[in-house]
C-alpha atoms as a PDB file:
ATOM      1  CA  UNK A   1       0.000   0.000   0.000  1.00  0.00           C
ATOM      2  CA  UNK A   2       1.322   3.184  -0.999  1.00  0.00           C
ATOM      3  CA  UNK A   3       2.413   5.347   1.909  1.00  0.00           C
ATOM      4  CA  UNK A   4       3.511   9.043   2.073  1.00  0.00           C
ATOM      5  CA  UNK A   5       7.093   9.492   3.128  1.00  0.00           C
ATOM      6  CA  UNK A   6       6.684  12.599   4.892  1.00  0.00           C
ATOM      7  CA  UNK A   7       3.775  14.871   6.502  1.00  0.00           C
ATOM      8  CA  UNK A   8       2.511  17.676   4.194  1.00  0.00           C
ATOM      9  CA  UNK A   9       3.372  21.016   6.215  1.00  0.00           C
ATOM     10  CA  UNK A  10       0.302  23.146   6.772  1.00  0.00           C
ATOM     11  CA  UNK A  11       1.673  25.852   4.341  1.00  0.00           C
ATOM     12  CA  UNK A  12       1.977  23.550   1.719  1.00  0.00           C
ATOM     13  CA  UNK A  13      -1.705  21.990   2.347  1.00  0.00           C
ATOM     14  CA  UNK A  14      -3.141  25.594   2.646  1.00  0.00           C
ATOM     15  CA  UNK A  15      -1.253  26.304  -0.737  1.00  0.00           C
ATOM     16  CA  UNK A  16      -3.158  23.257  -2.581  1.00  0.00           C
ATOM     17  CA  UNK A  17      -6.238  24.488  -1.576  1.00  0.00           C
ATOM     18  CA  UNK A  18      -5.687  28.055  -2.699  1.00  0.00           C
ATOM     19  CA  UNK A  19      -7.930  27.505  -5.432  1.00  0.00           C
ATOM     20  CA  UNK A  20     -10.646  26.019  -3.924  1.00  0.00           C
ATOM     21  CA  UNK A  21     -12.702  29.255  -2.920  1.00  0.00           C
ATOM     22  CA  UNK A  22     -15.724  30.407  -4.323  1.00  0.00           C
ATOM     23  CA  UNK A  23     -15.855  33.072  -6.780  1.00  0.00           C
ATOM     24  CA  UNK A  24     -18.035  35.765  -6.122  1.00  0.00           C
ATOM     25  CA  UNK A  25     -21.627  36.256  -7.789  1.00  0.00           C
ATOM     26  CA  UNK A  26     -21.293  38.456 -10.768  1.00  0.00           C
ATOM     27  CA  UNK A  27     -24.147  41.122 -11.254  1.00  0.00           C
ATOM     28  CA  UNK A  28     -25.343  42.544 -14.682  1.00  0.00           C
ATOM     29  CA  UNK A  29     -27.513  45.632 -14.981  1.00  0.00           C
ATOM     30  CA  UNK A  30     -30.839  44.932 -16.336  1.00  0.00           C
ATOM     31  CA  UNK A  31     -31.676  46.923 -19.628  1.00  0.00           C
ATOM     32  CA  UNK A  32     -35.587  47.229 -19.537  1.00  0.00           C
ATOM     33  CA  UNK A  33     -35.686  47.780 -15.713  1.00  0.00           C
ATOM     34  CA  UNK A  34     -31.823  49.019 -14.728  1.00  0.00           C
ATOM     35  CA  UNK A  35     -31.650  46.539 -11.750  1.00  0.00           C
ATOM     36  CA  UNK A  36     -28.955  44.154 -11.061  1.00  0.00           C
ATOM     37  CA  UNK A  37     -29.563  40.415 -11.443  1.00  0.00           C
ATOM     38  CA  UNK A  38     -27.247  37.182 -12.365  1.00  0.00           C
ATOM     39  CA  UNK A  39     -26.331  36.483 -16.158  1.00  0.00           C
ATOM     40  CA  UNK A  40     -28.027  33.577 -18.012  1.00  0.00           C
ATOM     41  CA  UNK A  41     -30.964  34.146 -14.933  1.00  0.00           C
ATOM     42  CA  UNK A  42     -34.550  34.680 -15.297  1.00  0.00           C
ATOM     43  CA  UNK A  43     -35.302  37.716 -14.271  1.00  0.00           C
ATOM     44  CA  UNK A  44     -38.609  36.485 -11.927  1.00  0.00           C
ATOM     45  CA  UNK A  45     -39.833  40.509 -11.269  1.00  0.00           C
ATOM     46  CA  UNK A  46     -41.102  40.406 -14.826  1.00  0.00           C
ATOM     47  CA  UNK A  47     -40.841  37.112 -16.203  1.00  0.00           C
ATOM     48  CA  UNK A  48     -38.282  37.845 -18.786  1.00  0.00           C
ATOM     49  CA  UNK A  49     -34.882  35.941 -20.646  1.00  0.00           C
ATOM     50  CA  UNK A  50     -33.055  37.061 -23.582  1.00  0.00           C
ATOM     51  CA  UNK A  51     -36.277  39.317 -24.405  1.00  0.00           C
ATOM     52  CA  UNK A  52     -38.838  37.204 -24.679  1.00  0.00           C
ATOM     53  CA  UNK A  53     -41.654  36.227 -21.791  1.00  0.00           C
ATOM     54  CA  UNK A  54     -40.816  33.321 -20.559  1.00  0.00           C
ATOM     55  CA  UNK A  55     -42.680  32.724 -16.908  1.00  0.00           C
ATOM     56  CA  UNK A  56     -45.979  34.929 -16.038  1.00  0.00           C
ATOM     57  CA  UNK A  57     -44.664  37.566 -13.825  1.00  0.00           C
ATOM     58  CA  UNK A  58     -44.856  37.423 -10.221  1.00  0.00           C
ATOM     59  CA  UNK A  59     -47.200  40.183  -9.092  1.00  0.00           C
ATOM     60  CA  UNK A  60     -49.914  38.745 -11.262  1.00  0.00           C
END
Protein backbone atom coordinates (compact mmCIF):
# COMPACT_ATOMS: atom_id res chain seq x y z
CA UNK A 1 0.00 0.00 0.00
CA UNK A 2 1.32 3.18 -1.00
CA UNK A 3 2.41 5.35 1.91
CA UNK A 4 3.51 9.04 2.07
CA UNK A 5 7.09 9.49 3.13
CA UNK A 6 6.68 12.60 4.89
CA UNK A 7 3.77 14.87 6.50
CA UNK A 8 2.51 17.68 4.19
CA UNK A 9 3.37 21.02 6.21
CA UNK A 10 0.30 23.15 6.77
CA UNK A 11 1.67 25.85 4.34
CA UNK A 12 1.98 23.55 1.72
CA UNK A 13 -1.71 21.99 2.35
CA UNK A 14 -3.14 25.59 2.65
CA UNK A 15 -1.25 26.30 -0.74
CA UNK A 16 -3.16 23.26 -2.58
CA UNK A 17 -6.24 24.49 -1.58
CA UNK A 18 -5.69 28.05 -2.70
CA UNK A 19 -7.93 27.51 -5.43
CA UNK A 20 -10.65 26.02 -3.92
CA UNK A 21 -12.70 29.25 -2.92
CA UNK A 22 -15.72 30.41 -4.32
CA UNK A 23 -15.86 33.07 -6.78
CA UNK A 24 -18.04 35.77 -6.12
CA UNK A 25 -21.63 36.26 -7.79
CA UNK A 26 -21.29 38.46 -10.77
CA UNK A 27 -24.15 41.12 -11.25
CA UNK A 28 -25.34 42.54 -14.68
CA UNK A 29 -27.51 45.63 -14.98
CA UNK A 30 -30.84 44.93 -16.34
CA UNK A 31 -31.68 46.92 -19.63
CA UNK A 32 -35.59 47.23 -19.54
CA UNK A 33 -35.69 47.78 -15.71
CA UNK A 34 -31.82 49.02 -14.73
CA UNK A 35 -31.65 46.54 -11.75
CA UNK A 36 -28.95 44.15 -11.06
CA UNK A 37 -29.56 40.41 -11.44
CA UNK A 38 -27.25 37.18 -12.37
CA UNK A 39 -26.33 36.48 -16.16
CA UNK A 40 -28.03 33.58 -18.01
CA UNK A 41 -30.96 34.15 -14.93
CA UNK A 42 -34.55 34.68 -15.30
CA UNK A 43 -35.30 37.72 -14.27
CA UNK A 44 -38.61 36.48 -11.93
CA UNK A 45 -39.83 40.51 -11.27
CA UNK A 46 -41.10 40.41 -14.83
CA UNK A 47 -40.84 37.11 -16.20
CA UNK A 48 -38.28 37.85 -18.79
CA UNK A 49 -34.88 35.94 -20.65
CA UNK A 50 -33.05 37.06 -23.58
CA UNK A 51 -36.28 39.32 -24.41
CA UNK A 52 -38.84 37.20 -24.68
CA UNK A 53 -41.65 36.23 -21.79
CA UNK A 54 -40.82 33.32 -20.56
CA UNK A 55 -42.68 32.72 -16.91
CA UNK A 56 -45.98 34.93 -16.04
CA UNK A 57 -44.66 37.57 -13.82
CA UNK A 58 -44.86 37.42 -10.22
CA UNK A 59 -47.20 40.18 -9.09
CA UNK A 60 -49.91 38.74 -11.26
Amino acid sequence: MAVPKRKVSPSRRNMRRSHHALPSNSFVEDKETGELKRPHHIDLKTGMYRGRQVLTPKGE
